[in-house]
PDB file of N, CA and C in Angstrom:
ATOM      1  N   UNK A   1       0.832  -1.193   0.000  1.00  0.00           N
ATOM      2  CA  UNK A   1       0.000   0.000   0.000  1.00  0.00           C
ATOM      3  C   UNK A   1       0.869   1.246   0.000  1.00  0.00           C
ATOM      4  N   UNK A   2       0.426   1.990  -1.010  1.00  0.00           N
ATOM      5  CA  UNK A   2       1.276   3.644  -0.585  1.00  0.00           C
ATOM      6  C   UNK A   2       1.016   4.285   0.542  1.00  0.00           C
ATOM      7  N   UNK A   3       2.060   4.996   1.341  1.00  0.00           N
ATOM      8  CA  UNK A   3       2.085   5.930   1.971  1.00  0.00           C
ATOM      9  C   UNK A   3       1.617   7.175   2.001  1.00  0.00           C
ATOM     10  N   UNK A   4       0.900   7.549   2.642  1.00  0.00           N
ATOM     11  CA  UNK A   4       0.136   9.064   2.742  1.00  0.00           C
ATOM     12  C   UNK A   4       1.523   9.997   3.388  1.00  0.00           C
ATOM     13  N   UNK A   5       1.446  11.135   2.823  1.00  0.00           N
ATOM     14  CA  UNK A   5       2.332  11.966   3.571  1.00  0.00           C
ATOM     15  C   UNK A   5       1.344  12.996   4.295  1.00  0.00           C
ATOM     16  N   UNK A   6       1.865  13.318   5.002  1.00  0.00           N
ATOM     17  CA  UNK A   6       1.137  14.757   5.471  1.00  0.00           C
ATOM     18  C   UNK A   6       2.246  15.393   6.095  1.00  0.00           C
ATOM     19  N   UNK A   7       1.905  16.979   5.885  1.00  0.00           N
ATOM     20  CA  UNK A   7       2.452  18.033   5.412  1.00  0.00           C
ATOM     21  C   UNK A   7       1.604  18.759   6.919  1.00  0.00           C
ATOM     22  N   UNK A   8       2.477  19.387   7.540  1.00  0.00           N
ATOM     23  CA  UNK A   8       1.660  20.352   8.499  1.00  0.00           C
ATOM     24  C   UNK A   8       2.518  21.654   8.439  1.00  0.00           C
ATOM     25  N   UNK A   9       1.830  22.565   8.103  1.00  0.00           N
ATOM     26  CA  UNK A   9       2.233  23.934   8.046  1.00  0.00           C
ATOM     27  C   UNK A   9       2.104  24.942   9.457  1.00  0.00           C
ATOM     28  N   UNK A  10       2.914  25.132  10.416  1.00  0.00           N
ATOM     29  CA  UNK A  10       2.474  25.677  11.076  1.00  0.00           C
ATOM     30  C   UNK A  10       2.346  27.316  11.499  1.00  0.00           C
ATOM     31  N   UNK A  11       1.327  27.578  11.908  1.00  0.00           N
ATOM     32  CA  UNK A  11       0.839  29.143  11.560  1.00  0.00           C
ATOM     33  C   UNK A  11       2.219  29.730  12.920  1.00  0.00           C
ATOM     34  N   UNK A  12       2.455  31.186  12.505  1.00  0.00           N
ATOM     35  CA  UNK A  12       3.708  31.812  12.987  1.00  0.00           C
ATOM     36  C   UNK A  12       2.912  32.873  13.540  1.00  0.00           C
ATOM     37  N   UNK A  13       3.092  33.979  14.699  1.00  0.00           N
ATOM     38  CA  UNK A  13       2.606  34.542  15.047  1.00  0.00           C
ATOM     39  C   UNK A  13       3.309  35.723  14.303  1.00  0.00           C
ATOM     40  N   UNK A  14       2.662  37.173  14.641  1.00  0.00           N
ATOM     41  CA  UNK A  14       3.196  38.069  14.373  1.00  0.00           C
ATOM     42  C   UNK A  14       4.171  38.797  15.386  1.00  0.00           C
ATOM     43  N   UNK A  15       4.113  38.351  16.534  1.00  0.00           N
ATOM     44  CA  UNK A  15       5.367  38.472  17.815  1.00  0.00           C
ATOM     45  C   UNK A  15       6.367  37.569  17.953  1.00  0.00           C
ATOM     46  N   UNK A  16       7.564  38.135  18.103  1.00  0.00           N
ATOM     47  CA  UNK A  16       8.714  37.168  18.252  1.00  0.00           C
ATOM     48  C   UNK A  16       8.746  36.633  19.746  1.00  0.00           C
ATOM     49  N   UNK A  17       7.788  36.892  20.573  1.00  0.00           N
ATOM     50  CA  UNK A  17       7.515  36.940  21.622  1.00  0.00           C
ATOM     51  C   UNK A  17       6.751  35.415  22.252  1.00  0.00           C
ATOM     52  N   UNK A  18       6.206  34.603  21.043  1.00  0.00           N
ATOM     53  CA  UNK A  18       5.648  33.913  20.755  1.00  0.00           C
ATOM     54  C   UNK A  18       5.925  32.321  19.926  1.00  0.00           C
ATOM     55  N   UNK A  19       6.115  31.426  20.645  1.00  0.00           N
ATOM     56  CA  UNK A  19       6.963  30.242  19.574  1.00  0.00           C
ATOM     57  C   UNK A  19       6.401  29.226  19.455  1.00  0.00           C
ATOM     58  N   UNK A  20       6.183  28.689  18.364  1.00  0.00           N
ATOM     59  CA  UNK A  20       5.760  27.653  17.414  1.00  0.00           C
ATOM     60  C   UNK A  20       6.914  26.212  16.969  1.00  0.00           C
ATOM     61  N   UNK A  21       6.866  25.143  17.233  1.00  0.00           N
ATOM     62  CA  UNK A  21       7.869  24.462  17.000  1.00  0.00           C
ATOM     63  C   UNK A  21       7.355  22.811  16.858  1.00  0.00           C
ATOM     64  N   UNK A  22       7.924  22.034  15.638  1.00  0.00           N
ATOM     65  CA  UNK A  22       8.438  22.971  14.594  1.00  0.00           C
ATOM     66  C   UNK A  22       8.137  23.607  13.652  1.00  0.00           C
ATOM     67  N   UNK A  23       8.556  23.823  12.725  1.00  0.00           N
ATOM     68  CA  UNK A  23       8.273  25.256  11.774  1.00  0.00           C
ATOM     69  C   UNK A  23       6.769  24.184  10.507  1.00  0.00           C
ATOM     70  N   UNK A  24       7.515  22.949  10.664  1.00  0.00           N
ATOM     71  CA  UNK A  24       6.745  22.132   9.235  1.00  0.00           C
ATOM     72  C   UNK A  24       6.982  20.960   9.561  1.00  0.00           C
ATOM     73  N   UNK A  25       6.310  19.897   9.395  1.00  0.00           N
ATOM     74  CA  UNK A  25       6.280  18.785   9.238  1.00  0.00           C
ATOM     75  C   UNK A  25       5.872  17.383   8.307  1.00  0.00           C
ATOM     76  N   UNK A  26       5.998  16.422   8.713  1.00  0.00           N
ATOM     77  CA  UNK A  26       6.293  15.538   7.574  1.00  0.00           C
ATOM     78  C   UNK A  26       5.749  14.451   7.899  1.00  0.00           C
ATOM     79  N   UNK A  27       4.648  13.484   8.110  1.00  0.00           N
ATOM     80  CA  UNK A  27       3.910  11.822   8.335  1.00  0.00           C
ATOM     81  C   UNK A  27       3.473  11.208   7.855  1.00  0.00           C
ATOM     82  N   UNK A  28       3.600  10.194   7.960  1.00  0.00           N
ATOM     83  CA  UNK A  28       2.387   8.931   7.139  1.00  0.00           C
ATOM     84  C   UNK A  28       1.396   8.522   7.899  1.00  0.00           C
ATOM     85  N   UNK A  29       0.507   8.293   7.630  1.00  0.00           N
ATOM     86  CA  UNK A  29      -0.872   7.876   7.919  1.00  0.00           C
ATOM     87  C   UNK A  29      -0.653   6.829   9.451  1.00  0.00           C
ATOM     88  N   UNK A  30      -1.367   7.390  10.665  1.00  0.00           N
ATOM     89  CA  UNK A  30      -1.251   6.279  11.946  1.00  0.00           C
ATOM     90  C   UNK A  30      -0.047   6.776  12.802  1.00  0.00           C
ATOM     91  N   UNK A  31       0.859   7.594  11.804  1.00  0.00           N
ATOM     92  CA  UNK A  31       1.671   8.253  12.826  1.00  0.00           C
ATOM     93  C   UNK A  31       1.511   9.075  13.968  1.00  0.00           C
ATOM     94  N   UNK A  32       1.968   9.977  14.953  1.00  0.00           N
ATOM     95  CA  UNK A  32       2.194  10.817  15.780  1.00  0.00           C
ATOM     96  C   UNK A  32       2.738  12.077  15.757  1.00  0.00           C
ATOM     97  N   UNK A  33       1.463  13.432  15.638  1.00  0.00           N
ATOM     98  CA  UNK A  33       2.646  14.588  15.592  1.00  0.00           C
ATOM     99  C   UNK A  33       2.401  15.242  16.911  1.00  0.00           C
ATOM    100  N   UNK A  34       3.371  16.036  17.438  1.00  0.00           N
ATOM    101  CA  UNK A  34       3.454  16.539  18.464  1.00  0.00           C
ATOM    102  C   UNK A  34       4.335  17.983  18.176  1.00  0.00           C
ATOM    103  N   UNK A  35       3.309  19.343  18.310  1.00  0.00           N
ATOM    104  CA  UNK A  35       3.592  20.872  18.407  1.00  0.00           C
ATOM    105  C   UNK A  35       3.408  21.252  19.384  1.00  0.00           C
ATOM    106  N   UNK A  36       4.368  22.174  19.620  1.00  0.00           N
ATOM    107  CA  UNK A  36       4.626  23.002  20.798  1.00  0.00           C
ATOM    108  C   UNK A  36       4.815  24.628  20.401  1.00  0.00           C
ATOM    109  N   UNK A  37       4.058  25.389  21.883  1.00  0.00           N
ATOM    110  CA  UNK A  37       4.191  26.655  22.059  1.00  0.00           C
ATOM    111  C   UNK A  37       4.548  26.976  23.177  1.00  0.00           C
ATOM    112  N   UNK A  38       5.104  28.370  22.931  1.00  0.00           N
ATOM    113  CA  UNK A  38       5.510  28.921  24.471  1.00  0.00           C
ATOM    114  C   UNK A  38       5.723  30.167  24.436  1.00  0.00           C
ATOM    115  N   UNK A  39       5.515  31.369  25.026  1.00  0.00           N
ATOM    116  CA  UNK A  39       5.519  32.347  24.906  1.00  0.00           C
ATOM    117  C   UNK A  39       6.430  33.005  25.911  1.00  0.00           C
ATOM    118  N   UNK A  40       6.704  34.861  25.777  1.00  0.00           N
ATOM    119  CA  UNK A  40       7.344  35.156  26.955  1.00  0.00           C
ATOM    120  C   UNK A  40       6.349  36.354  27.415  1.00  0.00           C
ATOM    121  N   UNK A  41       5.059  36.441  27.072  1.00  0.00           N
ATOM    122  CA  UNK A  41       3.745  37.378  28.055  1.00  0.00           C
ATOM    123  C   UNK A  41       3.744  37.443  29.202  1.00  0.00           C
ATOM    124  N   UNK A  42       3.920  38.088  30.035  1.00  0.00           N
ATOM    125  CA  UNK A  42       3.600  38.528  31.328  1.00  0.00           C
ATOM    126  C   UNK A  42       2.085  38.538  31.475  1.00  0.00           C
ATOM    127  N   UNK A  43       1.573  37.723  32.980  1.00  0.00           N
ATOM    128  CA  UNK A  43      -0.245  37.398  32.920  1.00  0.00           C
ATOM    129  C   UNK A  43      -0.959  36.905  32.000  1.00  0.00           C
ATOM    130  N   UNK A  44      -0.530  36.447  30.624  1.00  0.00           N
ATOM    131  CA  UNK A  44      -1.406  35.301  29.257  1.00  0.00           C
ATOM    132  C   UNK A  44      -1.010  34.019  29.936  1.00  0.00           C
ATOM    133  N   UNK A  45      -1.817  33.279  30.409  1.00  0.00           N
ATOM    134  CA  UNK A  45      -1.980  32.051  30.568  1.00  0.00           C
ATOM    135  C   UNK A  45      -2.910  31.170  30.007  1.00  0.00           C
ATOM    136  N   UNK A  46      -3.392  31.557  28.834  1.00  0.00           N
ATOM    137  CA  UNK A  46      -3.707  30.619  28.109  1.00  0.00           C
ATOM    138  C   UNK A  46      -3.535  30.518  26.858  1.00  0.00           C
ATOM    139  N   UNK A  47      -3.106  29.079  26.296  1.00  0.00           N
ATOM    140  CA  UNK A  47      -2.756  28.932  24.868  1.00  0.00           C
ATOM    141  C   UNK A  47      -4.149  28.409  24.360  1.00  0.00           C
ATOM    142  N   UNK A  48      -4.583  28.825  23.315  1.00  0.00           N
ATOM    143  CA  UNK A  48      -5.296  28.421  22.512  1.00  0.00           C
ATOM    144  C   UNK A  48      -4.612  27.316  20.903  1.00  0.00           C
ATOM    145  N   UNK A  49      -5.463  26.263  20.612  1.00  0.00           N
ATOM    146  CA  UNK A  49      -4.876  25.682  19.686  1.00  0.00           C
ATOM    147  C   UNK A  49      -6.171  25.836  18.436  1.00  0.00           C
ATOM    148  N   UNK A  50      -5.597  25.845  17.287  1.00  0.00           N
ATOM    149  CA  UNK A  50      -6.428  26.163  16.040  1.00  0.00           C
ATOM    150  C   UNK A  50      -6.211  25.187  14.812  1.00  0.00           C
ATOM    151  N   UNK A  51      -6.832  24.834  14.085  1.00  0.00           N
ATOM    152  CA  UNK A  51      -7.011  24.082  13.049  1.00  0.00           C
ATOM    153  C   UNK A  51      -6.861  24.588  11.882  1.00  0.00           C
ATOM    154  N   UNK A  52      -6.552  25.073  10.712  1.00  0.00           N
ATOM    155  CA  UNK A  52      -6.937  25.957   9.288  1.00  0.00           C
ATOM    156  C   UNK A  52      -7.691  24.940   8.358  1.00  0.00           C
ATOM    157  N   UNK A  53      -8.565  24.189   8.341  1.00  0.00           N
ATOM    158  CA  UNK A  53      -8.831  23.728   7.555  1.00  0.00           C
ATOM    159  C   UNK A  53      -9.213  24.006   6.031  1.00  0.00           C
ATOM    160  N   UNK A  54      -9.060  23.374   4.480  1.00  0.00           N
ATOM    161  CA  UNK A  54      -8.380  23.426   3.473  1.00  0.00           C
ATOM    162  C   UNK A  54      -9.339  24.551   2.649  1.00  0.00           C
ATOM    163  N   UNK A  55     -10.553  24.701   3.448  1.00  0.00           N
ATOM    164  CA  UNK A  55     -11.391  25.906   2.990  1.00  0.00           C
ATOM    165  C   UNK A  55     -10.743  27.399   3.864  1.00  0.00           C
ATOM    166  N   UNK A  56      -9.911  27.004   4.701  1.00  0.00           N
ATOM    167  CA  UNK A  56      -9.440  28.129   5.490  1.00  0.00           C
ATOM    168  C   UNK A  56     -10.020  28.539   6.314  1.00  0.00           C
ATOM    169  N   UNK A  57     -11.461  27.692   7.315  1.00  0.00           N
ATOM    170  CA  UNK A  57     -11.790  28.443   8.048  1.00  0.00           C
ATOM    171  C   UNK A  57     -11.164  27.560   9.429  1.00  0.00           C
ATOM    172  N   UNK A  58     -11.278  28.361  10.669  1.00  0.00           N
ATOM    173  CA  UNK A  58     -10.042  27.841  11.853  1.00  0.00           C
ATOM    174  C   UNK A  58     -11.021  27.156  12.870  1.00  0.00           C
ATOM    175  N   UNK A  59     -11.151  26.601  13.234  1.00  0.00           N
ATOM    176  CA  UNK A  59     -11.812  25.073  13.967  1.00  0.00           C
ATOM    177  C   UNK A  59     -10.848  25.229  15.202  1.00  0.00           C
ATOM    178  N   UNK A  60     -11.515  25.698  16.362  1.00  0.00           N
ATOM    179  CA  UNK A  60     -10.862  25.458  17.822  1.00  0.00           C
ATOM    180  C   UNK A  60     -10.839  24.130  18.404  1.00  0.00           C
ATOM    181  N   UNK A  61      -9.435  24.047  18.648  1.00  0.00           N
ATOM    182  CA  UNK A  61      -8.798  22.250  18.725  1.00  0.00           C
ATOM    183  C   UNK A  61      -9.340  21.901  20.301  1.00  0.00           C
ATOM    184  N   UNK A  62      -8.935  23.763  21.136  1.00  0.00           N
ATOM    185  CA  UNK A  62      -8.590  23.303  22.509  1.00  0.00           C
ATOM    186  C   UNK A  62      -7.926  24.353  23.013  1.00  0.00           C
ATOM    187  N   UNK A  63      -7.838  24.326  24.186  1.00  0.00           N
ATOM    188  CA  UNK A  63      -6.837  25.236  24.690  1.00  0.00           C
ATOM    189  C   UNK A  63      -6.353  24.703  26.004  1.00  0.00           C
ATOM    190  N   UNK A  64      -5.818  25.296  26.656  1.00  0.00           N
ATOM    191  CA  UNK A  64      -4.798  25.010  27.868  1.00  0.00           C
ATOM    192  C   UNK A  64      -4.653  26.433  29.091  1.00  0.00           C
ATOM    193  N   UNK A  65      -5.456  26.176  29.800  1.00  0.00           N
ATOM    194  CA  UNK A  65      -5.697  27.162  30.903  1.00  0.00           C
ATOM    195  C   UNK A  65      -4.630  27.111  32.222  1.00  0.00           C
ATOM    196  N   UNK A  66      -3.235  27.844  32.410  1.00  0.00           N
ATOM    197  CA  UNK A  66      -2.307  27.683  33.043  1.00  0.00           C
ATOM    198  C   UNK A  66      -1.932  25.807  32.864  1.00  0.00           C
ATOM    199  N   UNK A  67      -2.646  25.063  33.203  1.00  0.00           N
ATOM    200  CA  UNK A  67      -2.154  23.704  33.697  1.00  0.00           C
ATOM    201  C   UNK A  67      -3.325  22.621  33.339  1.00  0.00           C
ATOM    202  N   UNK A  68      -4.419  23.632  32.779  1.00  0.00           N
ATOM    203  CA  UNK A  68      -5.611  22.733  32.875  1.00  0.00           C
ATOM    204  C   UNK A  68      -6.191  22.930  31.157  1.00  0.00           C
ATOM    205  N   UNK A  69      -5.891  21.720  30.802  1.00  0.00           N
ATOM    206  CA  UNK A  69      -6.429  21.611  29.434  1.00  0.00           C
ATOM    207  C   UNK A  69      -8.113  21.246  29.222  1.00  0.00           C
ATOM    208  N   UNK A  70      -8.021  21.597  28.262  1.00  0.00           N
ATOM    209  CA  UNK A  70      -9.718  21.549  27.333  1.00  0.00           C
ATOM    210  C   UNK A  70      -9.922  20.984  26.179  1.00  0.00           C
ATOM    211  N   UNK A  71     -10.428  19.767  25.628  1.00  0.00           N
ATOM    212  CA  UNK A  71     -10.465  20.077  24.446  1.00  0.00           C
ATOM    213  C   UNK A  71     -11.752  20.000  23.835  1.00  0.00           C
ATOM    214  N   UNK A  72     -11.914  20.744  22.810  1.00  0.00           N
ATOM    215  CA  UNK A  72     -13.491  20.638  21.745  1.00  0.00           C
ATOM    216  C   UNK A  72     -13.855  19.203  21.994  1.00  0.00           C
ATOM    217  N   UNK A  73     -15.339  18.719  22.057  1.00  0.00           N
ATOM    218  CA  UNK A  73     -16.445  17.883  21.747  1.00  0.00           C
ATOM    219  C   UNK A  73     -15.563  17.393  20.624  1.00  0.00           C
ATOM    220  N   UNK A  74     -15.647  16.180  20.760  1.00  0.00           N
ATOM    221  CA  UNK A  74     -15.442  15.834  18.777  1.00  0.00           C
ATOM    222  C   UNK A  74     -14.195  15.420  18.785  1.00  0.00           C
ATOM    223  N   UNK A  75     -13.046  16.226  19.401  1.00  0.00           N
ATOM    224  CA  UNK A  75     -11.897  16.769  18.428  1.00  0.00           C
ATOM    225  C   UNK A  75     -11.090  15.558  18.827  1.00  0.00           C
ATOM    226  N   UNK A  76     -10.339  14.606  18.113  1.00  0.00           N
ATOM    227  CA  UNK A  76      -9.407  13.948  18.887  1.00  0.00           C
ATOM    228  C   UNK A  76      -7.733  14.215  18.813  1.00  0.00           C
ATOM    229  N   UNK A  77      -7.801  15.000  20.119  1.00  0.00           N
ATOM    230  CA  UNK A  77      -6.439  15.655  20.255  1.00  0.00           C
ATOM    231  C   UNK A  77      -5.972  15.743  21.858  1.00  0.00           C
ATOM    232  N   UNK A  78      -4.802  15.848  22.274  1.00  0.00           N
ATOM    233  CA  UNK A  78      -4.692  16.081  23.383  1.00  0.00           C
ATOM    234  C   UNK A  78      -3.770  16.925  23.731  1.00  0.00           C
ATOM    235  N   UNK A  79      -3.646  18.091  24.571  1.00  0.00           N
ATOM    236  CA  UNK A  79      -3.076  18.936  24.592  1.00  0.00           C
ATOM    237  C   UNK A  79      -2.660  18.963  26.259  1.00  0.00           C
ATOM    238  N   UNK A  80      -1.549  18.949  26.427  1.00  0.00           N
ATOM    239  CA  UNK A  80      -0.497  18.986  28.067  1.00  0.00           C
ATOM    240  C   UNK A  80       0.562  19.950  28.114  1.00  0.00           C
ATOM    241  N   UNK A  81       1.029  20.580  29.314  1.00  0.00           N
ATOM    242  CA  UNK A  81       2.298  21.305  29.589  1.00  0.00           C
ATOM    243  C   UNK A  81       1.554  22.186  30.490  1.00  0.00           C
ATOM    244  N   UNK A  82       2.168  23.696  29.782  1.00  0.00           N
ATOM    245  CA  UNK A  82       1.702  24.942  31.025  1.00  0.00           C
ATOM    246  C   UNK A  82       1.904  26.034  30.075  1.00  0.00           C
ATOM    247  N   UNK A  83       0.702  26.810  30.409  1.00  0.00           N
ATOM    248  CA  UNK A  83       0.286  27.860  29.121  1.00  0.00           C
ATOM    249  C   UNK A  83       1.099  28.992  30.042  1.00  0.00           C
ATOM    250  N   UNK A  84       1.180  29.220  30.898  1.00  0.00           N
ATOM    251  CA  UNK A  84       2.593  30.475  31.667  1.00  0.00           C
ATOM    252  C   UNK A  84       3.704  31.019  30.872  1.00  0.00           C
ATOM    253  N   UNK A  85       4.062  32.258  30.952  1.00  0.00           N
ATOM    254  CA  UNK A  85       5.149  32.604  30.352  1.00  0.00           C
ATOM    255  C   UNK A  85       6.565  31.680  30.636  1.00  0.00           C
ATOM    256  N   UNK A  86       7.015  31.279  29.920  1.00  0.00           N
ATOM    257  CA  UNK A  86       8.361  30.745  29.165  1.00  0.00           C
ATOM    258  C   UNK A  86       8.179  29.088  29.964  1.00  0.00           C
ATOM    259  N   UNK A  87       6.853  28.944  29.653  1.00  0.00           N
ATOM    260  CA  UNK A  87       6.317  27.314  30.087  1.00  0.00           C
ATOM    261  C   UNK A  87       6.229  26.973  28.414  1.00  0.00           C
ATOM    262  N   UNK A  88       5.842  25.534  28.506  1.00  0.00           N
ATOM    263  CA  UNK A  88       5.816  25.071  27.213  1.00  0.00           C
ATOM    264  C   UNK A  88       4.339  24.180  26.724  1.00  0.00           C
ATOM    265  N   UNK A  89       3.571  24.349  25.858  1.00  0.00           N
ATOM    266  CA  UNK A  89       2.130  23.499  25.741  1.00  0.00           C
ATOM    267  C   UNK A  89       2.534  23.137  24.310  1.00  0.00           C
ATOM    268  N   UNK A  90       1.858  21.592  24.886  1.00  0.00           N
ATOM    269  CA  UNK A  90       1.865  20.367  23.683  1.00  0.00           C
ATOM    270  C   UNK A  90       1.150  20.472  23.133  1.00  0.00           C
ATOM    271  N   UNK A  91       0.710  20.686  21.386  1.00  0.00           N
ATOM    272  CA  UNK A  91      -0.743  19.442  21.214  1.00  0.00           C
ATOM    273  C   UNK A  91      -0.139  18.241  20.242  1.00  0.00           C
ATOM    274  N   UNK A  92      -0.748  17.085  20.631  1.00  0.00           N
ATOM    275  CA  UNK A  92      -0.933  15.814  19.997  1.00  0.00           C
ATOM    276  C   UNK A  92      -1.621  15.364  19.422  1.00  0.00           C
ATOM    277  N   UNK A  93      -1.393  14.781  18.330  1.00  0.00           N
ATOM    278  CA  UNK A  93      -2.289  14.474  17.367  1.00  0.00           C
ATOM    279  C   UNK A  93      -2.010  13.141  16.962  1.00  0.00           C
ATOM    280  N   UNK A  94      -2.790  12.053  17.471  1.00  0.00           N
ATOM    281  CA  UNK A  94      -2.347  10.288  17.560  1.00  0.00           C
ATOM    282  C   UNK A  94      -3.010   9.901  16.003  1.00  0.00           C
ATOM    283  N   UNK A  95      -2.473   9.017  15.376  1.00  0.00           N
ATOM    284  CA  UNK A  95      -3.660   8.074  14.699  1.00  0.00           C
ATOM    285  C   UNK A  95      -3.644   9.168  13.307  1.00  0.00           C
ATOM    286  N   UNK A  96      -2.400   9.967  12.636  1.00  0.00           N
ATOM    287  CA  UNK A  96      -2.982  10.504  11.847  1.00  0.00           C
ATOM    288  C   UNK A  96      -3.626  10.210  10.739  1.00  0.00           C
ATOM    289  N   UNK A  97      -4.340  10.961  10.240  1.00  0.00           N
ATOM    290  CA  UNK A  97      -5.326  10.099   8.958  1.00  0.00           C
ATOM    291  C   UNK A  97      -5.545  11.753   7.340  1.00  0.00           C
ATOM    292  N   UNK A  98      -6.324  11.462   6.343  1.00  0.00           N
ATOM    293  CA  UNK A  98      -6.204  12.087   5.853  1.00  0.00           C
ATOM    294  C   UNK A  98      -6.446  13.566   5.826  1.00  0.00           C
ATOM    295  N   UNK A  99      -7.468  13.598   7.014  1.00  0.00           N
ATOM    296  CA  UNK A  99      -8.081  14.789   7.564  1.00  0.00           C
ATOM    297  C   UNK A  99      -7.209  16.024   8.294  1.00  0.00           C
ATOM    298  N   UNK A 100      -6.127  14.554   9.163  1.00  0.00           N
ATOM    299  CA  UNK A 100      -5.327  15.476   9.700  1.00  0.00           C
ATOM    300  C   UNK A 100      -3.950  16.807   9.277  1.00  0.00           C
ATOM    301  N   UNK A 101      -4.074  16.364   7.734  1.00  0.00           N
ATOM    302  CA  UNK A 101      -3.290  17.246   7.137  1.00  0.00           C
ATOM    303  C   UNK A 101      -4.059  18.935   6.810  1.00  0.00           C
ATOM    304  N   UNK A 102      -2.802  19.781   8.037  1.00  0.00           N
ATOM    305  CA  UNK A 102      -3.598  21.296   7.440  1.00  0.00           C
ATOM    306  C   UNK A 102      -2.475  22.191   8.289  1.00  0.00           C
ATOM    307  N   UNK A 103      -2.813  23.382   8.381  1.00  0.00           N
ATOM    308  CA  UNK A 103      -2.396  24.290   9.302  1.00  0.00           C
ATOM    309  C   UNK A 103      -2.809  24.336  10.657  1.00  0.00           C
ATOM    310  N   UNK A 104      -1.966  24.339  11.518  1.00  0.00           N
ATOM    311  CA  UNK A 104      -2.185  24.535  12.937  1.00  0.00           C
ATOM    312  C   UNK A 104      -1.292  26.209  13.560  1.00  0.00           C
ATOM    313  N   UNK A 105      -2.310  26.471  14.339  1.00  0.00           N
ATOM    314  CA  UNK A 105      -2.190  27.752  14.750  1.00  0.00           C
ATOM    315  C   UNK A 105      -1.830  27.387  16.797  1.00  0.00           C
ATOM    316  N   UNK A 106      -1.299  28.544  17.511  1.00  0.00           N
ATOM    317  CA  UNK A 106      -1.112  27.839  18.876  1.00  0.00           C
ATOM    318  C   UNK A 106      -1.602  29.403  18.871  1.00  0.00           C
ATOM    319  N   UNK A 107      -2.726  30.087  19.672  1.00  0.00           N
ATOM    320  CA  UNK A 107      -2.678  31.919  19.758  1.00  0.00           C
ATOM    321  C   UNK A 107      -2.500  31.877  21.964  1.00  0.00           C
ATOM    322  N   UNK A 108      -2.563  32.962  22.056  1.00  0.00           N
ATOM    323  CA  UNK A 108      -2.613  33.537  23.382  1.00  0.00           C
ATOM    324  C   UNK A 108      -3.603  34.167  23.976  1.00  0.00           C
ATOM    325  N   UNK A 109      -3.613  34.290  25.204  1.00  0.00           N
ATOM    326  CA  UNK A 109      -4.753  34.917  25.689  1.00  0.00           C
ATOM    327  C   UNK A 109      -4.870  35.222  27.031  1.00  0.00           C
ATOM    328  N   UNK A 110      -5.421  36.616  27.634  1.00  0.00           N
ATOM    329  CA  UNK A 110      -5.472  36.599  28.764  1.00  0.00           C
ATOM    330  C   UNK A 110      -6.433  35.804  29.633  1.00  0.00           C
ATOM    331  N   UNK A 111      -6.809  35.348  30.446  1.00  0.00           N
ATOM    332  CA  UNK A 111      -7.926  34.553  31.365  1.00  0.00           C
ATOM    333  C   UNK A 111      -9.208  35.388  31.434  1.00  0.00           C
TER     334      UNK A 111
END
């Protein structure tokens, strides 16, 4: 059977203040990706995670409230770490499949 690739583009903020990692990625179908953010905001403790799907509109994955994650009804993803300045938040994405290829966004936010 051929291999599916998937391609994840990940969205960059407009603050250097703000980090995304890594930049792009690369899987086959059933694999495991795992993105990370982390910021250096003073009082934003929460990361938000975003979807771009291929029509471009952004589908909320989840977010991460200091220590306490959330995720959308539906969504199968899991997101861990610590949304705190110069802390670090995961999201995971198990079991990828064809759907899972798109842009992912990580944004910020105050409480």
């Amino acid at each position: 059977p051929a291999s599916i690739v998937f391609a994840f583009l990940l969205g960059s903020s407009l603050s250097d203040r703000v980090h995304q990692d890594p930049a792009d990625m690369y899987k086959i179908q059933g694999q495991t990706a795992a993105i990370t953010c982390s910021h250096s905001i003073d009082s934003y403790d929460v990361i938000l995670w975003y979807k771009q799907t291929k029509n471009s509109q952004l589908q909320l994955l989840g977010y991460m409230f200091i220590t306490n994650p959330s995720v959308e009804p539906g969504v199968t993803v899991t997101i861990g770490g610590d949304a705190n300045k110069d802390q670090t938040c995961t999201l995971t994405i198990k079991d990828l499949f064809m759907n899972s290829s798109a842009v992912y966004f990580c944004a910020w936010t105050l409480n």
